[in-house]
Protein backbone atom coordinates (compact mmCIF):
# COMPACT_ATOMS: atom_id res chain seq x y z
CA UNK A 1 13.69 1.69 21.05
CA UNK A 2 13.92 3.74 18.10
CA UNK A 3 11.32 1.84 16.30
CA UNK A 4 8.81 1.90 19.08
CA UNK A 5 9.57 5.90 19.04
CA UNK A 6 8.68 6.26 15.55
CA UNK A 7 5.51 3.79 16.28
CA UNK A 8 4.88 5.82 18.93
CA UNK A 9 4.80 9.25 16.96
CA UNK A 10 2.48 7.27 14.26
CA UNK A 11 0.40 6.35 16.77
CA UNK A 12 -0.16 10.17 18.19
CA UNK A 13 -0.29 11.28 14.74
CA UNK A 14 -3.30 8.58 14.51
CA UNK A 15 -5.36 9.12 17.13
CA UNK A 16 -5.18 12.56 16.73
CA UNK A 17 -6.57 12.72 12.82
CA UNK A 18 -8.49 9.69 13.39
CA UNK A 19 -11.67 11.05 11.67
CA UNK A 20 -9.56 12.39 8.81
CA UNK A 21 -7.52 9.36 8.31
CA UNK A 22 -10.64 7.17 8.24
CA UNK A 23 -12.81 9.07 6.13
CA UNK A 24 -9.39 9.84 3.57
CA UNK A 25 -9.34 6.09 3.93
CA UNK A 26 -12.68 5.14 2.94
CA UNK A 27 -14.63 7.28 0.51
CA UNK A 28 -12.73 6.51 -2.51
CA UNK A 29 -12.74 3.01 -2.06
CA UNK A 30 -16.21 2.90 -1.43
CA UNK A 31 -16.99 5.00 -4.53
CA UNK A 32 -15.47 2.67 -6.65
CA UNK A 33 -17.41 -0.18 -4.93
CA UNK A 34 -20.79 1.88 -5.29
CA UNK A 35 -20.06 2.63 -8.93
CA UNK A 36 -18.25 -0.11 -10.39
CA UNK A 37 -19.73 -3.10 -7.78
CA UNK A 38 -22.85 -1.92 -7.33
CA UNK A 39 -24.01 0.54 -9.83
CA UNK A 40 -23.05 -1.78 -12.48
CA UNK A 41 -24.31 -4.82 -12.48
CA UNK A 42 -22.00 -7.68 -14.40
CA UNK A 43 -20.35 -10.21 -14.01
CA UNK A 44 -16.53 -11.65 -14.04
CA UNK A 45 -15.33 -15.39 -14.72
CA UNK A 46 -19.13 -16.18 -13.58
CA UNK A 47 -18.85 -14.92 -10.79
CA UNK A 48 -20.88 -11.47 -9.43
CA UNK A 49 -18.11 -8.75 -10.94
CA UNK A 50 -18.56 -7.18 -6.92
CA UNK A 51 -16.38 -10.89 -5.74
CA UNK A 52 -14.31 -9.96 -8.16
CA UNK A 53 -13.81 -6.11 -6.97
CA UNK A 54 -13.91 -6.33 -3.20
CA UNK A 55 -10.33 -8.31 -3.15
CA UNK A 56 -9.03 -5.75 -5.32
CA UNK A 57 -10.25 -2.74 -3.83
CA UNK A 58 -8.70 -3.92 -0.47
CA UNK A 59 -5.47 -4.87 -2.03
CA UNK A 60 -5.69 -1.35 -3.29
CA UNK A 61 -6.65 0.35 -0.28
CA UNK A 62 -3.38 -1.20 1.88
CA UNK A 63 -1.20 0.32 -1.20
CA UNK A 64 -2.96 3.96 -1.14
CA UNK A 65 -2.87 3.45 2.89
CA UNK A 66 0.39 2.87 3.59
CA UNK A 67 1.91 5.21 0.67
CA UNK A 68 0.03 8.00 1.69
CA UNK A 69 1.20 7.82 5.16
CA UNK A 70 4.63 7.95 4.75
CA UNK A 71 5.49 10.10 1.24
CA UNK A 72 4.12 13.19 2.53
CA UNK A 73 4.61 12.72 6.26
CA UNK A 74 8.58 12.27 5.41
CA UNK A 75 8.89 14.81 2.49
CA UNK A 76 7.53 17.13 5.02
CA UNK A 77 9.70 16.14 7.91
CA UNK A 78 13.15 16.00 5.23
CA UNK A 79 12.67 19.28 3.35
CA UNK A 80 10.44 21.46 5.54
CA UNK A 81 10.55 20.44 9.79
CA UNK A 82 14.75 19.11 8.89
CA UNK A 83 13.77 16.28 11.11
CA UNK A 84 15.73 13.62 9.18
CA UNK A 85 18.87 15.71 9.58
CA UNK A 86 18.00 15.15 14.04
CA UNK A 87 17.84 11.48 13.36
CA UNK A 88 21.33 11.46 11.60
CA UNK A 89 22.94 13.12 14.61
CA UNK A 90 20.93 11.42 17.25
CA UNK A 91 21.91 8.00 18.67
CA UNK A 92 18.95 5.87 17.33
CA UNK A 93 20.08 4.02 14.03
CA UNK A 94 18.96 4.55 10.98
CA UNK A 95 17.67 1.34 10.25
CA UNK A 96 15.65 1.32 13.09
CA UNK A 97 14.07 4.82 11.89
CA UNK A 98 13.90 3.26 8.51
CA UNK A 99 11.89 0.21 9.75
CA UNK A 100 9.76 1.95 12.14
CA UNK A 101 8.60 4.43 9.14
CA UNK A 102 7.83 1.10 7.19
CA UNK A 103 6.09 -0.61 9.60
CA UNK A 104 3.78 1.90 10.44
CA UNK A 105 2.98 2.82 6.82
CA UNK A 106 2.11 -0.78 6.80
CA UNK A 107 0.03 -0.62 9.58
CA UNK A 108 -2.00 2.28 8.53
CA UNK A 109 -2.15 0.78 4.86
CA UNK A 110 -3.98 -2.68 6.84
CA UNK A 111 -6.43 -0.17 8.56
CA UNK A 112 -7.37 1.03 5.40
CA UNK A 113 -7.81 -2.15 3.72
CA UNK A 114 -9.47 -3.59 6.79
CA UNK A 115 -12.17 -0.72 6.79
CA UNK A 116 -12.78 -2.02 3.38
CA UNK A 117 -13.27 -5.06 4.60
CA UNK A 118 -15.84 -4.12 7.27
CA UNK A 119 -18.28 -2.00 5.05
CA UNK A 120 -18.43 -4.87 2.68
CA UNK A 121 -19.23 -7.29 5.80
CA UNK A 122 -23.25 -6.63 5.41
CA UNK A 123 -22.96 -7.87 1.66
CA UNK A 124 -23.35 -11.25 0.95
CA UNK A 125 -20.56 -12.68 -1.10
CA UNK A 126 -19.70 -15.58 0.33
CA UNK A 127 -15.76 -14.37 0.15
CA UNK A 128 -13.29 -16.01 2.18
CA UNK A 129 -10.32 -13.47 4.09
CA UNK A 130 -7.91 -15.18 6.59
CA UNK A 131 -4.69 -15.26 8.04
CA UNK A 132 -2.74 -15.53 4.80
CA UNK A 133 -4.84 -12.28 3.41
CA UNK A 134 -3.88 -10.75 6.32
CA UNK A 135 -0.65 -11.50 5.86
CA UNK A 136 -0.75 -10.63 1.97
CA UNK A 137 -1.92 -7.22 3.12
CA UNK A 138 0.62 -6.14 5.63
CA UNK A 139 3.66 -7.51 2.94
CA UNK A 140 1.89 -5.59 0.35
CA UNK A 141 1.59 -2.31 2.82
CA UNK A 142 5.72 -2.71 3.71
CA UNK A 143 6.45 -2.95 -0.24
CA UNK A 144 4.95 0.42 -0.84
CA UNK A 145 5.86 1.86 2.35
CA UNK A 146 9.39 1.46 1.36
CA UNK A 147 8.79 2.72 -2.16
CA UNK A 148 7.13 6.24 -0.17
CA UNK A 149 10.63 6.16 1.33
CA UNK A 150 12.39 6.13 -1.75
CA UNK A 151 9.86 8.68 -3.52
CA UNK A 152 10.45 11.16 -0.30
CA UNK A 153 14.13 10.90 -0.51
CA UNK A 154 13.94 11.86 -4.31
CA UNK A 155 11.65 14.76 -3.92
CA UNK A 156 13.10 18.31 -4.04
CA UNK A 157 9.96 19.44 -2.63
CA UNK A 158 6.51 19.23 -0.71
CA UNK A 159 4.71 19.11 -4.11
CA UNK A 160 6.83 16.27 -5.45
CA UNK A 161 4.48 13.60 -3.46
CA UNK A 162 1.44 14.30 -5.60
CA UNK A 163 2.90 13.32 -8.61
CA UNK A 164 4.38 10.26 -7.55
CA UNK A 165 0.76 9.37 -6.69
CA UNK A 166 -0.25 10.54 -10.32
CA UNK A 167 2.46 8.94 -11.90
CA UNK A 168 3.17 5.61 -10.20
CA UNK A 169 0.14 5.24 -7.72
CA UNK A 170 -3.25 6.20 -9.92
CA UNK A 171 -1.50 4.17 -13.07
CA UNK A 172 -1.56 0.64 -10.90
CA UNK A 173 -4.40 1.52 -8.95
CA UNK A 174 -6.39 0.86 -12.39
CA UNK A 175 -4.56 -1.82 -14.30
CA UNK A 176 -2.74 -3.86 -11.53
CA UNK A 177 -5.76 -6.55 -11.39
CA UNK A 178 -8.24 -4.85 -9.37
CA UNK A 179 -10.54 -3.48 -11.97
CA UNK A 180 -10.09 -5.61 -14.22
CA UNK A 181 -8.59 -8.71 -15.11
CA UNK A 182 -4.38 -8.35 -16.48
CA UNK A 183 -5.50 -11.61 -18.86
CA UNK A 184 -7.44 -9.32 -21.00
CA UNK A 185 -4.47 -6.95 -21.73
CA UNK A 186 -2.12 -7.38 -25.11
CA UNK A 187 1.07 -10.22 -25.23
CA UNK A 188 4.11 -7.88 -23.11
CA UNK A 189 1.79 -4.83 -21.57
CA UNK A 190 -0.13 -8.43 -19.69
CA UNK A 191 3.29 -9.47 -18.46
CA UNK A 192 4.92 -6.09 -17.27
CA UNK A 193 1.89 -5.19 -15.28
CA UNK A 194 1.42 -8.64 -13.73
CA UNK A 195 4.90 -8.73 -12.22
CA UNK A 196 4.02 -5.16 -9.92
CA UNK A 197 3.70 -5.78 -6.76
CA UNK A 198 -0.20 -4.49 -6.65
CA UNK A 199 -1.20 -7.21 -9.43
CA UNK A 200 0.39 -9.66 -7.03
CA UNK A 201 -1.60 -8.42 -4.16
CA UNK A 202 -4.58 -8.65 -5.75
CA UNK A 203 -4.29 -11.61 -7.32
CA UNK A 204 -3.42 -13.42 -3.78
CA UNK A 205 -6.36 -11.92 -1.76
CA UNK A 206 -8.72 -13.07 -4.44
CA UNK A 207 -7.80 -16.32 -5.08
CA UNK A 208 -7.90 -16.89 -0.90
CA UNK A 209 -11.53 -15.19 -1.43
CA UNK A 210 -12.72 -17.72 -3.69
CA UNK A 211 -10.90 -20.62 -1.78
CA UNK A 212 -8.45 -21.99 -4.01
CA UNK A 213 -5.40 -20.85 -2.00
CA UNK A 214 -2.72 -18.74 -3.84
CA UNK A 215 0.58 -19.05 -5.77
CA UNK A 216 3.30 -18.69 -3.39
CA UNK A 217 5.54 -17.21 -6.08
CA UNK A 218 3.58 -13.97 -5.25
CA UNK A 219 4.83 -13.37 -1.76
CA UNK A 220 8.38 -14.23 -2.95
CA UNK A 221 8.06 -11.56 -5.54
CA UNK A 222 6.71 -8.77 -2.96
CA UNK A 223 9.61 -9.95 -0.90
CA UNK A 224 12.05 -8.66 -3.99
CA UNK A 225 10.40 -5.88 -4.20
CA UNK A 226 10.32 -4.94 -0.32
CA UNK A 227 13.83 -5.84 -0.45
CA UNK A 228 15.25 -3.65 -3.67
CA UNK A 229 13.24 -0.41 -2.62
CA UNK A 230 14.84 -1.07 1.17
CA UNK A 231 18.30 -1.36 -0.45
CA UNK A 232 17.55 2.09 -2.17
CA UNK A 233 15.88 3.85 0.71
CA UNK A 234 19.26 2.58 2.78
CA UNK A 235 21.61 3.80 0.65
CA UNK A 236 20.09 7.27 0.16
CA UNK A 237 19.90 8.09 3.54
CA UNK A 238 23.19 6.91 4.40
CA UNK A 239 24.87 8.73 1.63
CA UNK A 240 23.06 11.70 3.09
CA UNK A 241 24.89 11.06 6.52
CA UNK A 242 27.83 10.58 4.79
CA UNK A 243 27.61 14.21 2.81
């Protein structure tokens, strides 16, 4: 019950900034599409350089999505609205609060990703997206909804988010395979920024897109990752019952 509650309150929150949520969700995306996909016209491994962006702008837009959602929305509910301290002394456990916060991140991160998907619908490409991208997506949304946990517990206050997203967000949101290829960066800076979890995602959705399938290795590795930063985001809010 105390996941569907949190659900529930994402789902309110939702509908009720649906225009603002869609429009925060979309015109960046589609600027980079416009400029980079459209506006310049090249082309990557042979192929149109726009097959090449689409998979990485939606792999992109389910981490901004689902980040987004739940770094501010809990740095304002633990340091401003004290509504983390109610959930400690209510009965709902925490990991249910914990996994309803991810889950709806990772929701709202798909929405974003999908809406990505249907303005690029009218183009042509000849790009492939199925079940497995789907799933790719919502793994990849989890992943950095935990890490937005773990961000909001570190903050000391409201203005805290933004720079995560300027210093973690922005940097991977340009070199994590979705602008550009990681095989054209030097020996060591290739392999580092290949292993985030955004390269991954990338990688995956565009190799389904060109219908090749995908390295399974990549899901295990966003598993490791969803699994470390849910560790963390555990342990911090348990020590703060504990204090």
């Amino acid at each position: 019950m105390g996941i569907l509650a949190v659900l529930w309150e994402k789902w309110r929150e939702f509908r009720r900034d649906f225009y603002k949520i869609t429009l925060a969700a979309v015109i960046t995306p589609l600027m980079y599409l416009i400029v980079f996909g459209l506006g310049i016209q090249t082309t990557s491994h042979g192929e149109p350089y726009l097959n090449f962006l689409i998979p990485g702008i939606v792999a992109l837009s389910t981490m901004t999505g689902s980040f987004g959602a739940v770094a501010q929305n809990m740095s304002v509910q633990r340091l401003y609205e004290k509504a983390l301290d109610q959930v400690m002394v209510s009965p709902t456990p925490l990991w249910q609060f914990i996994l309803g916060q991810v889950i709806g991140g990772a929701l709202r991160g798909m929405y974003s990703g999908g809406m990505i998907l249907l303005l690029t619908l009218p183009i042509r490409t000849g790009l492939i997206f199925n079940g497995w991208s789907v799933l790719i997506m919502f793994l990849n949304g989890t992943v950095f909804a935990t890490l937005a946990l773990v961000l909001s517990f570190l903050a000391k206050s409201y203005t805290d988010a933004p720079r995560y997203t300027a210093y973690i967000i922005t940097p991977m949101s340009f070199l994590c395979n979705t602008f550009f290829s990681t095989e054209s960066m030097p020996m060591g800076i290739r392999q580092v920024v290949a292993a985030l979890p955004l390269s991954q995602t990338s990688g995956m959705i565009r190799s389904i897109s060109e219908g090749i399938g995908f390295d399974p290795m990549g899901i295990l590795i966003l598993i490791l990752y969803l699994i470390a930063f849910s560790l963390i985001s555990v342990a911090f809010i348990y020590k703060k019952k504990n204090l």
